[in-house]
Protein backbone atom coordinates (compact mmCIF):
# COMPACT_ATOMS: atom_id res chain seq x y z
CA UNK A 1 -9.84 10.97 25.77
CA UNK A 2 -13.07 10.62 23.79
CA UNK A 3 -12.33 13.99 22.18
CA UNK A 4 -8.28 12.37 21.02
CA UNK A 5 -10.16 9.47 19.32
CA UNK A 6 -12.89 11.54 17.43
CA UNK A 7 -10.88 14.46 16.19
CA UNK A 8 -7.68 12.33 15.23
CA UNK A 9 -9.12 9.15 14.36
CA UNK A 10 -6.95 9.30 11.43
CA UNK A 11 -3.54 11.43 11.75
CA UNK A 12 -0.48 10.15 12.29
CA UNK A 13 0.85 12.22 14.53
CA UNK A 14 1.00 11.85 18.11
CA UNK A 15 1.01 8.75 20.40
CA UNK A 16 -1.53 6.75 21.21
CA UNK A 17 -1.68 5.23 24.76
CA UNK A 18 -2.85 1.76 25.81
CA UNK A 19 -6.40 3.61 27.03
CA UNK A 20 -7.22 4.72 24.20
CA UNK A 21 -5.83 2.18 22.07
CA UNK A 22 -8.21 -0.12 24.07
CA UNK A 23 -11.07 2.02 23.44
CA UNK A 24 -10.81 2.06 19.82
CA UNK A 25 -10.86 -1.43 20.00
CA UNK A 26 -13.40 -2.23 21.88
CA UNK A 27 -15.77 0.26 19.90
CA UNK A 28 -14.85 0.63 16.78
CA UNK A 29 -12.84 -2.49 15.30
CA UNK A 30 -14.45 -5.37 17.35
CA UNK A 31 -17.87 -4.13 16.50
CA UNK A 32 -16.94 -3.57 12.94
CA UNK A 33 -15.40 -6.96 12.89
CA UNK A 34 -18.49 -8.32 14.16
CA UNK A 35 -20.94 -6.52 11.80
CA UNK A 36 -18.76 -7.52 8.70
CA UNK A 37 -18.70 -11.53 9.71
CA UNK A 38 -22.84 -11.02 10.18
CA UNK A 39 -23.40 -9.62 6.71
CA UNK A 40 -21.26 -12.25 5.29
CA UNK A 41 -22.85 -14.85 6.59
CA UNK A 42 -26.06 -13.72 4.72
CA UNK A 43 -24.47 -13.92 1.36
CA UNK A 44 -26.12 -16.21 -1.20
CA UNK A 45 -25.09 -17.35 -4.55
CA UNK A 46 -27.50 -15.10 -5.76
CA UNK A 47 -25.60 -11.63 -5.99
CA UNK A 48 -28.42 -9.41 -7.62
CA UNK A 49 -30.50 -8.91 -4.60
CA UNK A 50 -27.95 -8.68 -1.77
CA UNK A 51 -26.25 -5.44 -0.75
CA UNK A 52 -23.86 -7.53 1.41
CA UNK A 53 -21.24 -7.11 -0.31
CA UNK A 54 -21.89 -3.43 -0.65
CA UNK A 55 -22.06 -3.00 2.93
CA UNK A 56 -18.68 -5.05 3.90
CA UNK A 57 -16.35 -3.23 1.27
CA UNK A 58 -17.67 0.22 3.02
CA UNK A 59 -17.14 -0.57 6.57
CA UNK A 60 -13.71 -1.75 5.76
CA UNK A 61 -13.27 1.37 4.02
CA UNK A 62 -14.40 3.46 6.28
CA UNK A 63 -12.29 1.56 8.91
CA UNK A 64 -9.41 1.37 7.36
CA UNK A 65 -7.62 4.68 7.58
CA UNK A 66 -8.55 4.66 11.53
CA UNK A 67 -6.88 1.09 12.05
CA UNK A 68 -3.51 2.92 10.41
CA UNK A 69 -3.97 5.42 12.20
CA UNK A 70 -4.65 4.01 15.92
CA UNK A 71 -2.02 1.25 15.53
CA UNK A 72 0.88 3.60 13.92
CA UNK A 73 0.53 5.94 16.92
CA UNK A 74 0.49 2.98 19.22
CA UNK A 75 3.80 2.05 17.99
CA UNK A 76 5.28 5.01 18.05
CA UNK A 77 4.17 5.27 21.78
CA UNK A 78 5.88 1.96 23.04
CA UNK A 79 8.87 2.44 20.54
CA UNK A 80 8.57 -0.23 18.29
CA UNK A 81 9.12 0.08 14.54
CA UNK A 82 5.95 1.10 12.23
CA UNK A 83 6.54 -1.49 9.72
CA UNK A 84 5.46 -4.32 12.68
CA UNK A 85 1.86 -2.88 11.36
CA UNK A 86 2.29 -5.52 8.50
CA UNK A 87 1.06 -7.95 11.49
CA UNK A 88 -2.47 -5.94 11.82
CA UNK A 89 -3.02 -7.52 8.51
CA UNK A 90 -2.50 -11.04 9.11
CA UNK A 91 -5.71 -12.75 9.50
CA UNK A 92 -4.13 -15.59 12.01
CA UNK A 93 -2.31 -12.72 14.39
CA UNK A 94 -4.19 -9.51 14.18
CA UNK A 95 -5.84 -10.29 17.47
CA UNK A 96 -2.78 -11.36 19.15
CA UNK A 97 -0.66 -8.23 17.89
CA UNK A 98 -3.47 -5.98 19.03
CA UNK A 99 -3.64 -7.53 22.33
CA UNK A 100 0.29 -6.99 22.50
CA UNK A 101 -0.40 -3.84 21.93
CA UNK A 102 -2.97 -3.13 24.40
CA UNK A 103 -0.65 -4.48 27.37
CA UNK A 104 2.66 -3.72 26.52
CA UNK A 105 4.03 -0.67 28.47
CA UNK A 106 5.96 2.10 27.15
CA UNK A 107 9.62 2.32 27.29
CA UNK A 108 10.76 4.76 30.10
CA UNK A 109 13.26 7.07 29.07
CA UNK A 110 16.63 7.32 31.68
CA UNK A 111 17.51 11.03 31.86
């Protein structure tokens, strides 16, 4: 599983299930989340001497492409359509979408 998140951390190809979904999240975006609201709160009005901003705009960066990535294949794996990743965005239900889609199931297929 480890292996599935390091080597395609950023195609969109594949499905990703609610494991490794939850995985991601717990090590990579809450921690990033967590680093990026410490740096900011060391900002002063003083810009010349602080690499804060610096350091924010690359962890999003870096971050960015493996949020896409993660979230896309999650939706593909419960069958929902890729534009709902508009709500990863939103500052007010990012957590709540992710945590939708950390418990919701996938849709069994009737053969």
């Amino acid at each position: 599983m480890f292996k599935k998140i390091i080597y395609y951390y950023s195609s969109l190809k594949g499905e990703a299930n609610r494991k490794e979904f939850l995985v991601y999240f717990i090590f990579i975006e809450l921690p990033t989340n967590l680093i990026v609201l410490f740096l900011k709160e060391g900002l002063t009005i003083n810009l010349d001497n602080n690499f804060n901003i610096f350091y924010i705009l690359l962890i999003i960066n870096l971050t960015f492409l493996p949020l896409l990535a993660f979230t896309t294949r999650r939706l593909k794996n419960i069958g929902i359509s890729k534009g709902w990743i508009v709500l990863s965005f939103l500052p007010f239900l990012r957590y709540v979408f992710k945590l939708f889609l950390i418990i919701k199931k996938p849709k069994k297929i009737n053969i």
